[in-house]
Protein backbone atom coordinates (compact mmCIF):
# COMPACT_ATOMS: atom_id res chain seq x y z
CA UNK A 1 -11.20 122.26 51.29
CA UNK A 2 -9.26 121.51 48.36
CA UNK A 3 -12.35 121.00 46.24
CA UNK A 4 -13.41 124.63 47.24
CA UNK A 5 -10.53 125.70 46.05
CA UNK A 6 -10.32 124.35 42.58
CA UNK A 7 -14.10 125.11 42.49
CA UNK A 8 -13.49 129.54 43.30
CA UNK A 9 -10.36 129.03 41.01
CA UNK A 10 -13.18 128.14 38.06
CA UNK A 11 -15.12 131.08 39.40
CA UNK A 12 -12.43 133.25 38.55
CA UNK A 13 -11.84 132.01 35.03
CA UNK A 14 -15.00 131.95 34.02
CA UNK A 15 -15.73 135.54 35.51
CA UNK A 16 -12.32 136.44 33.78
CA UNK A 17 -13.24 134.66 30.08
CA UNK A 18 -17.08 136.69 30.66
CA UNK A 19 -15.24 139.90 31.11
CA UNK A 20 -13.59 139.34 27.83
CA UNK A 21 -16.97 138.25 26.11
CA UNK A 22 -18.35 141.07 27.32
CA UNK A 23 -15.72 143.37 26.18
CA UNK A 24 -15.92 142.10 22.98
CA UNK A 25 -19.02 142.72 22.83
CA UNK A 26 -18.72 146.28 21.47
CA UNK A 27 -16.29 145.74 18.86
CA UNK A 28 -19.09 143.61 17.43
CA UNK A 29 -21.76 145.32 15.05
CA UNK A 30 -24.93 144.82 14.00
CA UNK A 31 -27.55 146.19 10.74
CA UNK A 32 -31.05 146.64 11.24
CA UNK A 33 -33.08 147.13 7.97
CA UNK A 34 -35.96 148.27 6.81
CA UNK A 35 -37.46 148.99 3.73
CA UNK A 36 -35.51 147.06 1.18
CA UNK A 37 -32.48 148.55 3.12
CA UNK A 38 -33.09 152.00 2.01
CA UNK A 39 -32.82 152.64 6.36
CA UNK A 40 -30.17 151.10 7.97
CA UNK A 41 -29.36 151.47 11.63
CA UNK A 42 -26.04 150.21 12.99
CA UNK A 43 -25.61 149.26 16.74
CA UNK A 44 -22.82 147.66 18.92
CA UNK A 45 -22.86 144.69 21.04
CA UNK A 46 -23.74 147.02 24.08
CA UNK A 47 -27.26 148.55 22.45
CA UNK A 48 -24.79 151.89 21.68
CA UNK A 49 -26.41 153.18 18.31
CA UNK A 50 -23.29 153.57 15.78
CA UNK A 51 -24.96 155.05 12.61
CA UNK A 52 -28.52 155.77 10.86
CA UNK A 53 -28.23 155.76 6.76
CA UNK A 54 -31.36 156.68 4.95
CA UNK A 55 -31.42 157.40 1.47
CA UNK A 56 -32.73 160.48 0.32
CA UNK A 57 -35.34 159.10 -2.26
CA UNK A 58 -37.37 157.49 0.80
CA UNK A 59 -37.47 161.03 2.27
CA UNK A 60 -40.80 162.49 1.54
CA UNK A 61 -41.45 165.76 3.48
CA UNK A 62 -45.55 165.05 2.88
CA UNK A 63 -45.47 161.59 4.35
CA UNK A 64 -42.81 162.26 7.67
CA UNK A 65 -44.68 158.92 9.65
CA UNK A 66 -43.50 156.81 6.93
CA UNK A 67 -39.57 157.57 7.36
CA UNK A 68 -40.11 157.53 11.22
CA UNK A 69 -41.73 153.88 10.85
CA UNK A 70 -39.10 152.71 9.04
CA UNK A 71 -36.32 154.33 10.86
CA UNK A 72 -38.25 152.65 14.47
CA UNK A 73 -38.62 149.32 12.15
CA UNK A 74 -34.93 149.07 11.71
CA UNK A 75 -33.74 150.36 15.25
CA UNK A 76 -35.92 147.06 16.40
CA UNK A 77 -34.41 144.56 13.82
CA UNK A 78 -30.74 146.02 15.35
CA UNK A 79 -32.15 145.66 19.09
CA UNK A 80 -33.69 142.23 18.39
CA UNK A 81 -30.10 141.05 16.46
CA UNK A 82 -28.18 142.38 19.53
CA UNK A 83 -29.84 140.24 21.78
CA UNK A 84 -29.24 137.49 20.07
CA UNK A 85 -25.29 138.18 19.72
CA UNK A 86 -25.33 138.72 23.49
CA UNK A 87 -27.33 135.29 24.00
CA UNK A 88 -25.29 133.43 21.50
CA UNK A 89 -22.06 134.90 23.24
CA UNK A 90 -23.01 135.06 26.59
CA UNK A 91 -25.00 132.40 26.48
CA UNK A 92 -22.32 129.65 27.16
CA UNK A 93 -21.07 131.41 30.80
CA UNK A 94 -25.42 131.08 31.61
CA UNK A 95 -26.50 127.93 30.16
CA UNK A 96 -29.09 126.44 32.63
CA UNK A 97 -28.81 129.73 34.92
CA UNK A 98 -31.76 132.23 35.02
CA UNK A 99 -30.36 135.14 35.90
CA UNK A 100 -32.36 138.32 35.76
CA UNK A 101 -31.00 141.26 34.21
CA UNK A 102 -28.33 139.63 32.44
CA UNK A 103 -29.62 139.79 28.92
């Protein structure tokens, strides 16, 4: 019994220290780029879009598709950097598990 013990007590810290990763999560930000940077999407640890900068030269009204390719091009370098912050930080409370949904 006492190893059960000392084993849930681990359970509890590690859910605890997760809690935290997770929570620091959002204070962490990302920049997805596209373009030579001239559209930059910004995005928190949780996937929350923080901020879309485009500068106005790349803003053609005759060619609209362009600006919306870039703007999805960035949005997906953000996602794509997001999940790796999550795996990197997350990563450690996983290692070995496959657990679906988690990432």
């Amino acid at each position: 019994m006492k190893n059960m013990n000392q084993m849930m007590k681990q359970v509890k810290k590690m859910q605890a220290e997760m809690a935290k990763a997770q929570q620091e999560l959002e204070k962490k930000e990302v920049v997805g780029t596209a373009g030579g940077g001239v559209v930059k999407v910004t995005m928190n640890g949780h996937k929350q879009l923080l901020g879309v900068e485009i500068e106005p030269d790349v803003v053609d009204p005759d060619d609209v598709e362009m600006l919306q390719d870039l703007i999805t091009a960035a949005f997906n370098e953000a996602m794509k950097q997001v999940d790796e912050l999550v795996s990197k930080d997350l990563g450690k409370f996983t290692a070995g598990m496959n657990i679906p949904g988690l990432f």
